[in-house]
Each structure stands twice: as structure tokens, then as C-alpha cells.
N, C-alpha and C. Protein backbone atom coordinates (compact mmCIF):
# COMPACT_ATOMS: atom_id res chain seq x y z
N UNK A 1 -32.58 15.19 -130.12
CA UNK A 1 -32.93 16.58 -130.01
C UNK A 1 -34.44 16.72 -129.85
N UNK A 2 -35.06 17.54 -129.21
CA UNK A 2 -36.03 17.49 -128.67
C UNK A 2 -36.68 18.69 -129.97
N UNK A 3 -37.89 18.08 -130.19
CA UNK A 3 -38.78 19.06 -130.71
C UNK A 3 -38.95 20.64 -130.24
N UNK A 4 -39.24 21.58 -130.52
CA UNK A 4 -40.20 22.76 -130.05
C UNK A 4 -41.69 22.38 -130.07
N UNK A 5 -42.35 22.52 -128.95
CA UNK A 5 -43.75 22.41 -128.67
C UNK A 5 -44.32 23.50 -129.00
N UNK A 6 -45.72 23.48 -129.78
CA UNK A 6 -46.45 24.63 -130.73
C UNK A 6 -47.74 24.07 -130.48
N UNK A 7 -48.38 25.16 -130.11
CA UNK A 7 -49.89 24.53 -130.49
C UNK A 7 -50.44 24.72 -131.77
N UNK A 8 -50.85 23.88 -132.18
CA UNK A 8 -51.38 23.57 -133.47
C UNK A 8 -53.12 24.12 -134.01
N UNK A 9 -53.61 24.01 -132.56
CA UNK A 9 -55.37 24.06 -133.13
C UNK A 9 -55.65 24.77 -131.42
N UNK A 10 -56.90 25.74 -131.49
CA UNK A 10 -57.45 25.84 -129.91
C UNK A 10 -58.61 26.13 -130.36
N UNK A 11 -59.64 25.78 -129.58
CA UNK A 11 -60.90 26.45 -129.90
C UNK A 11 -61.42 26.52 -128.42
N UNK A 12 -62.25 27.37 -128.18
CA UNK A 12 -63.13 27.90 -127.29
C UNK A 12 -64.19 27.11 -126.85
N UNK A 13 -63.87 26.92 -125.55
CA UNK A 13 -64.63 25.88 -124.99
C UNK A 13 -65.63 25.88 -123.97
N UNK A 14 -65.33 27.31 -123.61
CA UNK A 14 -66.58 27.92 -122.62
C UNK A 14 -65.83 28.84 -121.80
N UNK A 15 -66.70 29.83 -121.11
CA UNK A 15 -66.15 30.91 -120.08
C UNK A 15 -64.55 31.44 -120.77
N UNK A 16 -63.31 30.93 -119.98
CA UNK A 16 -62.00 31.94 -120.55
C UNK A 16 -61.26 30.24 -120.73
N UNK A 17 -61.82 29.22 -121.04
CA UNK A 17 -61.44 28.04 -121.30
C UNK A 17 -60.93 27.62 -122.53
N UNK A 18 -60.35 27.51 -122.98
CA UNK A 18 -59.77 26.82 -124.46
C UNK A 18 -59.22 25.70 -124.69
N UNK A 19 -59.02 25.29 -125.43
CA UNK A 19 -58.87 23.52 -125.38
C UNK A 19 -57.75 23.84 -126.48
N UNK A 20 -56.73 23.00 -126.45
CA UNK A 20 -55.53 23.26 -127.17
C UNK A 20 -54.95 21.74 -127.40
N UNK A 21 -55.00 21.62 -128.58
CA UNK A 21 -53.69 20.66 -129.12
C UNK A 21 -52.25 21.24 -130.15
N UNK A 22 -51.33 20.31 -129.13
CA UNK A 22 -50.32 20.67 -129.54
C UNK A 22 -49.66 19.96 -130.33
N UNK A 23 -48.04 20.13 -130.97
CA UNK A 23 -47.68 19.32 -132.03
C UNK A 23 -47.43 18.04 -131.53
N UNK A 24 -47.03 17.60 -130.60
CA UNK A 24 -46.78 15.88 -129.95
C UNK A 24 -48.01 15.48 -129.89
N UNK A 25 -48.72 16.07 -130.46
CA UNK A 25 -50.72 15.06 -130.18
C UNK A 25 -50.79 15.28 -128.97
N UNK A 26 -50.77 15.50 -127.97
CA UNK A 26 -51.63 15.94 -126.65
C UNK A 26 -52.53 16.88 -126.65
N UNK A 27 -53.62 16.49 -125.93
CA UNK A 27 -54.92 17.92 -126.15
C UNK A 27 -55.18 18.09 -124.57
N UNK A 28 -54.80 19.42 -124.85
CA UNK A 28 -55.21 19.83 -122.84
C UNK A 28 -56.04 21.07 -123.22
N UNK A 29 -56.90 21.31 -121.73
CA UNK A 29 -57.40 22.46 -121.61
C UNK A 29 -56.86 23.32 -120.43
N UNK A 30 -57.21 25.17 -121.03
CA UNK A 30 -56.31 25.88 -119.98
C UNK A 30 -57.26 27.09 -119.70
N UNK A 31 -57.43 26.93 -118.26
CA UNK A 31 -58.37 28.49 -118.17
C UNK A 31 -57.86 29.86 -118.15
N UNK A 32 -57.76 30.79 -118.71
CA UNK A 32 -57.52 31.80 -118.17
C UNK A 32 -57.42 32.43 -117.16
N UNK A 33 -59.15 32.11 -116.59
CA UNK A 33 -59.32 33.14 -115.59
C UNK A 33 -58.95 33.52 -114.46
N UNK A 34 -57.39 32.85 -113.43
CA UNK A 34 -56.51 33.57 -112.77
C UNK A 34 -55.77 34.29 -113.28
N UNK A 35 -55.62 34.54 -115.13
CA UNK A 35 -54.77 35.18 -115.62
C UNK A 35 -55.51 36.77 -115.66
N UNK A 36 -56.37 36.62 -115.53
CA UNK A 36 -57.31 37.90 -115.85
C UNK A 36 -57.01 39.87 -115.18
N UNK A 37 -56.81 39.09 -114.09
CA UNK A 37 -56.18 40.75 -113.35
C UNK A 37 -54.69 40.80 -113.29
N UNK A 38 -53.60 40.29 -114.27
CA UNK A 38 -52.35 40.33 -114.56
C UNK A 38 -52.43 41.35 -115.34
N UNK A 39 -51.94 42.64 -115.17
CA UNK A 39 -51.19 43.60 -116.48
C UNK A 39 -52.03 43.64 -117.73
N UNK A 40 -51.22 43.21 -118.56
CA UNK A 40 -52.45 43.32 -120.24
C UNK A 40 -52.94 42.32 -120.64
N UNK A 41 -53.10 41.26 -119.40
CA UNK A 41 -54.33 40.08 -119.44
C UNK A 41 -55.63 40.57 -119.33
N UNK A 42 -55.59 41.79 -118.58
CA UNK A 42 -57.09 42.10 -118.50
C UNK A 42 -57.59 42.18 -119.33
N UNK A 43 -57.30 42.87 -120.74
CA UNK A 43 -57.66 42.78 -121.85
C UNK A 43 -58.92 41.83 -122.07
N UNK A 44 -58.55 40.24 -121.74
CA UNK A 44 -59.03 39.08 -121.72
C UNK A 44 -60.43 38.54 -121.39
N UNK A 45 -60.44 40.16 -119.99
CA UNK A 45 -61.87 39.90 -119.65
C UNK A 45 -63.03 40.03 -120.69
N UNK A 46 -63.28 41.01 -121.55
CA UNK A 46 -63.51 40.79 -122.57
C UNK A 46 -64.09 39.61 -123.23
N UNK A 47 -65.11 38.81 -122.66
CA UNK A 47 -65.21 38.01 -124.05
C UNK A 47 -64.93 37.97 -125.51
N UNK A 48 -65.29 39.22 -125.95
CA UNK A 48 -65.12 39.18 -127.76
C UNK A 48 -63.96 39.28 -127.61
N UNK A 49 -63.36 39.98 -126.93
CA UNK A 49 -61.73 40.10 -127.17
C UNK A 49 -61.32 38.86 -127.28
N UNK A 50 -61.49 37.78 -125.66
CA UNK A 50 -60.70 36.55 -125.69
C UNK A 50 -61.56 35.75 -126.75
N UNK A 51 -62.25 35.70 -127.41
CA UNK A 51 -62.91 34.57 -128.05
C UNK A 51 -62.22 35.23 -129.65
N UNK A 52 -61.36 36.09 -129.70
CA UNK A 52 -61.29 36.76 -130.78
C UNK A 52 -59.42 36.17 -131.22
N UNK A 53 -58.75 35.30 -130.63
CA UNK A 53 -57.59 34.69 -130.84
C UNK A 53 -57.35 33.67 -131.99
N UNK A 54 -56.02 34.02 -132.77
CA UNK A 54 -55.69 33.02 -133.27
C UNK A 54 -54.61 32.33 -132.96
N UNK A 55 -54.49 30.95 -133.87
CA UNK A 55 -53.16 30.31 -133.70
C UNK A 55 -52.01 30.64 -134.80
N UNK A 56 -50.90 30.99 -134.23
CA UNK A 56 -50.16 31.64 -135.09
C UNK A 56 -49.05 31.01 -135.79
N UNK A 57 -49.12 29.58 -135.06
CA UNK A 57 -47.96 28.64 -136.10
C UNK A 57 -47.09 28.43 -134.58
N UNK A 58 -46.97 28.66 -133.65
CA UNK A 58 -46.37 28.82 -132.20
C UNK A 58 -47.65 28.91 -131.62
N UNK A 59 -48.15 29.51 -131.28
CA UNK A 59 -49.02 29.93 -129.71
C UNK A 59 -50.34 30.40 -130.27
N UNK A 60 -50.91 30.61 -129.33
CA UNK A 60 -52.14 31.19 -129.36
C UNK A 60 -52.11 32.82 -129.31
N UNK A 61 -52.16 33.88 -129.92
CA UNK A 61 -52.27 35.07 -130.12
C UNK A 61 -53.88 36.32 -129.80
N UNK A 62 -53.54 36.79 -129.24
CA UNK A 62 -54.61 38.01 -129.46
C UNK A 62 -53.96 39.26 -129.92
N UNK A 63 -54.51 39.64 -130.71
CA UNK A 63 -54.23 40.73 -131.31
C UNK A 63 -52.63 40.68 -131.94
N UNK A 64 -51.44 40.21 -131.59
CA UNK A 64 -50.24 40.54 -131.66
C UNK A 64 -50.04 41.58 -130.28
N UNK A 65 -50.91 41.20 -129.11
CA UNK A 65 -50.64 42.00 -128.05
C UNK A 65 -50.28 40.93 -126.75
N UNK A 66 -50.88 40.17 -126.97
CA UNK A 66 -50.97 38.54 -125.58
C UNK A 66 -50.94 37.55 -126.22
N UNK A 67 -49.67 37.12 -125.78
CA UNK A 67 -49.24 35.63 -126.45
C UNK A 67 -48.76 34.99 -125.32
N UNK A 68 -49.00 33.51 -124.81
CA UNK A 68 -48.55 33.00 -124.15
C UNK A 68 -47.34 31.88 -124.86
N UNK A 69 -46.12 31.28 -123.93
CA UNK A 69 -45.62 30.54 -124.29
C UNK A 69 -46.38 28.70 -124.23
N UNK A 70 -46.11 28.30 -125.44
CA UNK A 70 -46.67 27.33 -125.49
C UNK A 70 -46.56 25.95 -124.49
N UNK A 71 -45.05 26.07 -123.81
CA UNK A 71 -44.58 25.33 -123.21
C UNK A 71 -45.52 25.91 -121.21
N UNK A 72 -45.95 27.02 -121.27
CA UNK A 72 -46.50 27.65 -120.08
C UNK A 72 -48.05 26.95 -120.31
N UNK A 73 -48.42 27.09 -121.20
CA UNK A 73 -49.51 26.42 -121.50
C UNK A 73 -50.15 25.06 -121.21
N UNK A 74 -48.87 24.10 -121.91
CA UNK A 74 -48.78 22.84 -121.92
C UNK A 74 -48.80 22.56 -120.18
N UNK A 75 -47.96 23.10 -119.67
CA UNK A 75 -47.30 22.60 -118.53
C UNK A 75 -48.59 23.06 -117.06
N UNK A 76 -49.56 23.97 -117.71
CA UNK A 76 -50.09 24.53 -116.71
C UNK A 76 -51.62 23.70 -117.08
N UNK A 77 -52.06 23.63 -118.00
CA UNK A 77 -53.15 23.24 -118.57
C UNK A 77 -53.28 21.32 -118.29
N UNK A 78 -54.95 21.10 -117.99
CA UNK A 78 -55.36 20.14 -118.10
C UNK A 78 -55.25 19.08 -119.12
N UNK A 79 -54.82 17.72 -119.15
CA UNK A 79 -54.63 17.09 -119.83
C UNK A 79 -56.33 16.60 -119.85
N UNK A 80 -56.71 16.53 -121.30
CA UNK A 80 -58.29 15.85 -121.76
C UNK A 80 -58.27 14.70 -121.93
């Protein structure tokens, strides 16, 4: 049976960049910034806003308004 993938830790790594490790130990990084003019991504543009996220035990969160899936993350994001 296969785990659920969660990110565990992200921190801010420059511009709309974040660096994310997840629970299988892999650490990738993922930019935002094609996500930026999507719907209530814009939000994002925002620096304080985007630098203002936590990790919620699953995903990365802003506000309880933009949450991505962790597995969208993983799969889209740079391996470090």
C-alpha cells in the first residue's frame, strides 16, 4: 500500500520559489509564478501574502484560502 505524500517542511527560497520536502525524503523546488494570474492565485502576487504560508500536516496553506495538492507539487516541482 502506498503511502500518502505530505509535505513536511517548505521554506522560501526567493521570488514565488519554495523549496519543499516531503514525507519520502525528497526535497524539490516549485515556482509559483505561472500560477500567478489563475483565479485566487493572484492573491500570491503579493509577496507578504505568499511568504506568509504554512505547512499544515498535508500541504502548504495560505490563509485556509490556497492550498495546493501535494502530489501536484511533487510532480510539477524541481527535484534539488
Amino acid at each position: 500500500m502506498n503511502e500518502v505524500l505530505t509535505v513536511e517542511q517548505a521554506k522560501h527560497i526567493g521570488g514565488y520559489t519554495l523549496e519543499l520536502i516531503f514525507n519520502n525524503g525528497e526535497k524539490r523546488k516549485f515556482d509559483f509564478s505561472s500560477l500567478l494570474d489563475k483565479g485566487v492565485c493572484s492573491k500570491l502576487r503579493d509577496m507578504d501574502y505568499f511568504k506568509n504560508f504554512k505547512v499544515d500536516g498535508f500541504s502548504v496553506d495560505w490563509n485556509n484560502e490556497i492550498g495546493f495538492a501535494p502530489e501536484f507539487l511533487y510532480e510539477n516541482g524541481a527535484a534539488i
